[in-house]
Protein backbone atom coordinates (compact mmCIF):
# COMPACT_ATOMS: atom_id res chain seq x y z
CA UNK A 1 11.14 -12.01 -0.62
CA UNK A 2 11.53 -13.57 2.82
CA UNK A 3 8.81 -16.19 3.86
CA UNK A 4 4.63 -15.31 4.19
CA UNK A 5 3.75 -14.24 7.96
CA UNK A 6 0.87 -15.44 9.26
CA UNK A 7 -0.56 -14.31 12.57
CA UNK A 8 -3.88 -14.35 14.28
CA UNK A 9 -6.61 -11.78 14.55
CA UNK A 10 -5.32 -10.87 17.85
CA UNK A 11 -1.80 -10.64 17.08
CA UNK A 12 -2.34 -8.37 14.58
CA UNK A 13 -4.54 -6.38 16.83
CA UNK A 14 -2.05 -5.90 18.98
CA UNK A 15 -0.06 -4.78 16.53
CA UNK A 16 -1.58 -2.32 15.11
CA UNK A 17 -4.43 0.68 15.15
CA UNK A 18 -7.68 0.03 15.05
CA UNK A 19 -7.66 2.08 11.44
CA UNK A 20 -4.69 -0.46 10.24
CA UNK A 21 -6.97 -3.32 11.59
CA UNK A 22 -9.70 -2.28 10.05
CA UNK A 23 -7.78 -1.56 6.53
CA UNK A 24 -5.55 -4.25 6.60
CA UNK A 25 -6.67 -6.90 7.66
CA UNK A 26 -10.96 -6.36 7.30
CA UNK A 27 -10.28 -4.70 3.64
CA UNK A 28 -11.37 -1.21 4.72
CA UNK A 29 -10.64 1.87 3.25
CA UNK A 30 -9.81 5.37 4.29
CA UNK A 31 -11.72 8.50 3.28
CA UNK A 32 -10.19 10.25 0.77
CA UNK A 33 -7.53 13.35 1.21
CA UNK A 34 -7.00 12.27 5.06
CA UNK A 35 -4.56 9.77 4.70
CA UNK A 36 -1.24 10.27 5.97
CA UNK A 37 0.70 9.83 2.87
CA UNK A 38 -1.64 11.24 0.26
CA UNK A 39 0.26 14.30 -0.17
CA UNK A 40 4.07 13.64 1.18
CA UNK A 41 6.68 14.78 -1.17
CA UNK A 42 9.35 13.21 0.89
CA UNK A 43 12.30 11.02 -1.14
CA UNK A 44 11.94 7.28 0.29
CA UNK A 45 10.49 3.83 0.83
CA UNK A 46 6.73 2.87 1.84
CA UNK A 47 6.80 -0.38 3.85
CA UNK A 48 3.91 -2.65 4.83
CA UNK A 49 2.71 -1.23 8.15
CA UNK A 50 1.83 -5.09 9.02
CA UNK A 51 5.40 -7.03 8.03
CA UNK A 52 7.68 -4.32 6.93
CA UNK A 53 7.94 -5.64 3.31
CA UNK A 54 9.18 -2.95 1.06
CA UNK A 55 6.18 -1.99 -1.26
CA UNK A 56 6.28 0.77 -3.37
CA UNK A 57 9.34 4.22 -3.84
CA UNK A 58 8.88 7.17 -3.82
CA UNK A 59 10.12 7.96 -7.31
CA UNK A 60 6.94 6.03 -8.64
CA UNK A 61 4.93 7.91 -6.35
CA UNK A 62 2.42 10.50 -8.27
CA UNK A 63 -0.41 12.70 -7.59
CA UNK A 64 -3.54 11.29 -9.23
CA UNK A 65 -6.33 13.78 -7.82
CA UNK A 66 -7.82 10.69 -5.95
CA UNK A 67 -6.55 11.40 -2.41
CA UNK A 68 -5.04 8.42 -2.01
CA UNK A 69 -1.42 7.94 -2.21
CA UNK A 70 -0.78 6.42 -5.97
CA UNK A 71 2.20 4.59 -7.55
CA UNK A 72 3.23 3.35 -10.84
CA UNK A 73 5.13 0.13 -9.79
CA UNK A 74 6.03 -1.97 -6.98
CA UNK A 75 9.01 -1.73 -5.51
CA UNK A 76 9.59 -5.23 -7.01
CA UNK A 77 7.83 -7.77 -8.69
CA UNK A 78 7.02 -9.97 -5.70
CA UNK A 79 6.68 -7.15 -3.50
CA UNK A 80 2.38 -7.30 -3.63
CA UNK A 81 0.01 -9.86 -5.22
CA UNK A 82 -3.35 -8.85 -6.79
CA UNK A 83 -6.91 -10.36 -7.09
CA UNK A 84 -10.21 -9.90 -8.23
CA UNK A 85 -12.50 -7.79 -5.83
CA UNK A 86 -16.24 -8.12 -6.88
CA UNK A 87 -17.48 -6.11 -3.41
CA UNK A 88 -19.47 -2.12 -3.62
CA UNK A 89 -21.19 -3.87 -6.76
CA UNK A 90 -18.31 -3.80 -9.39
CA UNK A 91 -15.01 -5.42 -10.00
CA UNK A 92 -11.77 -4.44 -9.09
CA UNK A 93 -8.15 -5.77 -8.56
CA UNK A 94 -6.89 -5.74 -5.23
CA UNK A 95 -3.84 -5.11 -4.01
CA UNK A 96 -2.19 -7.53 -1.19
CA UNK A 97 1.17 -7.23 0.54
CA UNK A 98 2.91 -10.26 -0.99
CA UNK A 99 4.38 -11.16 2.16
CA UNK A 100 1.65 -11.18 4.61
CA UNK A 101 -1.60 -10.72 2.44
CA UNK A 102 -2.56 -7.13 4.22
CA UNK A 103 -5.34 -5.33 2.15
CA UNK A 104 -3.62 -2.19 0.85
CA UNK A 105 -5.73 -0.87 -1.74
CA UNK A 106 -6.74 -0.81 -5.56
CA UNK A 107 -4.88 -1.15 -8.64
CA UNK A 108 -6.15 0.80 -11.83
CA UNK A 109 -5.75 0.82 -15.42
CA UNK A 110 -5.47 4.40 -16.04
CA UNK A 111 -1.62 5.12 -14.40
CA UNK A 112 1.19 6.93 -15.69
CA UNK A 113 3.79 5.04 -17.97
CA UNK A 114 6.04 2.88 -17.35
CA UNK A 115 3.56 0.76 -16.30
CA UNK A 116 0.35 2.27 -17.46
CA UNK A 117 -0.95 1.09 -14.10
CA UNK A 118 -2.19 3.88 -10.69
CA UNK A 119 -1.34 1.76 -7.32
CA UNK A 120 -3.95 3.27 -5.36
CA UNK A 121 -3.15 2.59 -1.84
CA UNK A 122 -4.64 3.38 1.69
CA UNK A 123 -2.04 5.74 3.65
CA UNK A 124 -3.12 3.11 6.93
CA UNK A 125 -1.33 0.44 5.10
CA UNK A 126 1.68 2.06 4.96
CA UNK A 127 4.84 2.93 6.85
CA UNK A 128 7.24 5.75 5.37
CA UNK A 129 11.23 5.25 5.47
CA UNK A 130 12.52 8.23 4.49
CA UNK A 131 16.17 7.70 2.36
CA UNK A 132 18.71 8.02 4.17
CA UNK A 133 21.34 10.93 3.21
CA UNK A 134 24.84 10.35 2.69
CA UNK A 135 27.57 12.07 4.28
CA UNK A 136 30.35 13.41 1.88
């Protein structure tokens, strides 16, 4: 992973939406089944809409009923970080670009194997990069 980007509240606003503000970097949360992503099929990559940091494929992508777009694994280890949410009166494990600390969702222990884990993440977060197809 390349070095941790840090930037200001109004950097990042310029950057992005007002939704990604508000998820990103205020730890907001979309409504459910309205997020971009929550339904794609597509083959590909989902960067961090913030830094670009490769999070999550689209082979660990699943459909968990939620309406949020769920994963099984990171793209790689250092990819996102995690920590202990206590807000909305319970606790929960965040997940956290590992790059540039944007809010992307939840992480749950009731996933599909490998990892046993669901990646619950807000579509706002995200960025899609669909694979690229190769020419024979």
């Amino acid at each position: 992973m390349t070095d941790k980007i840090t930037k200001s509240d109004a950097e990042w606003q310029a950057q992005l939406s007002p939704e990604q503000f508000r998820i990103t970097r205020r730890k907001g949360t979309e409504q459910p089944f309205t997020g971009q992503y929550h339904d794609q099929k597509e083959s590909g990559r989902y960067k961090c809409v913030c830094c670009g940091e490769s999070l999550f494929s689209s082979k660990d992508k699943f459909d968990s009923g939620t309406g949020w777009p769920s994963y099984t694994l990171p793209a790689n280890p250092d990819a996102v970080a995690t920590m202990e949410d206590s807000s909305l009166f319970s606790t929960r494990t965040e997940v956290l670009c590992g790059r540039c600390d944007a809010h992307l969702g939840h992480v749950f222990p009731d996933g599909l194997e490998p990892s046993g884990l669901r990646y619950c993440i807000n579509s706002a977060s995200l960025q899609f990069e669909p694979d690229q197809e190769t020419e024979s």
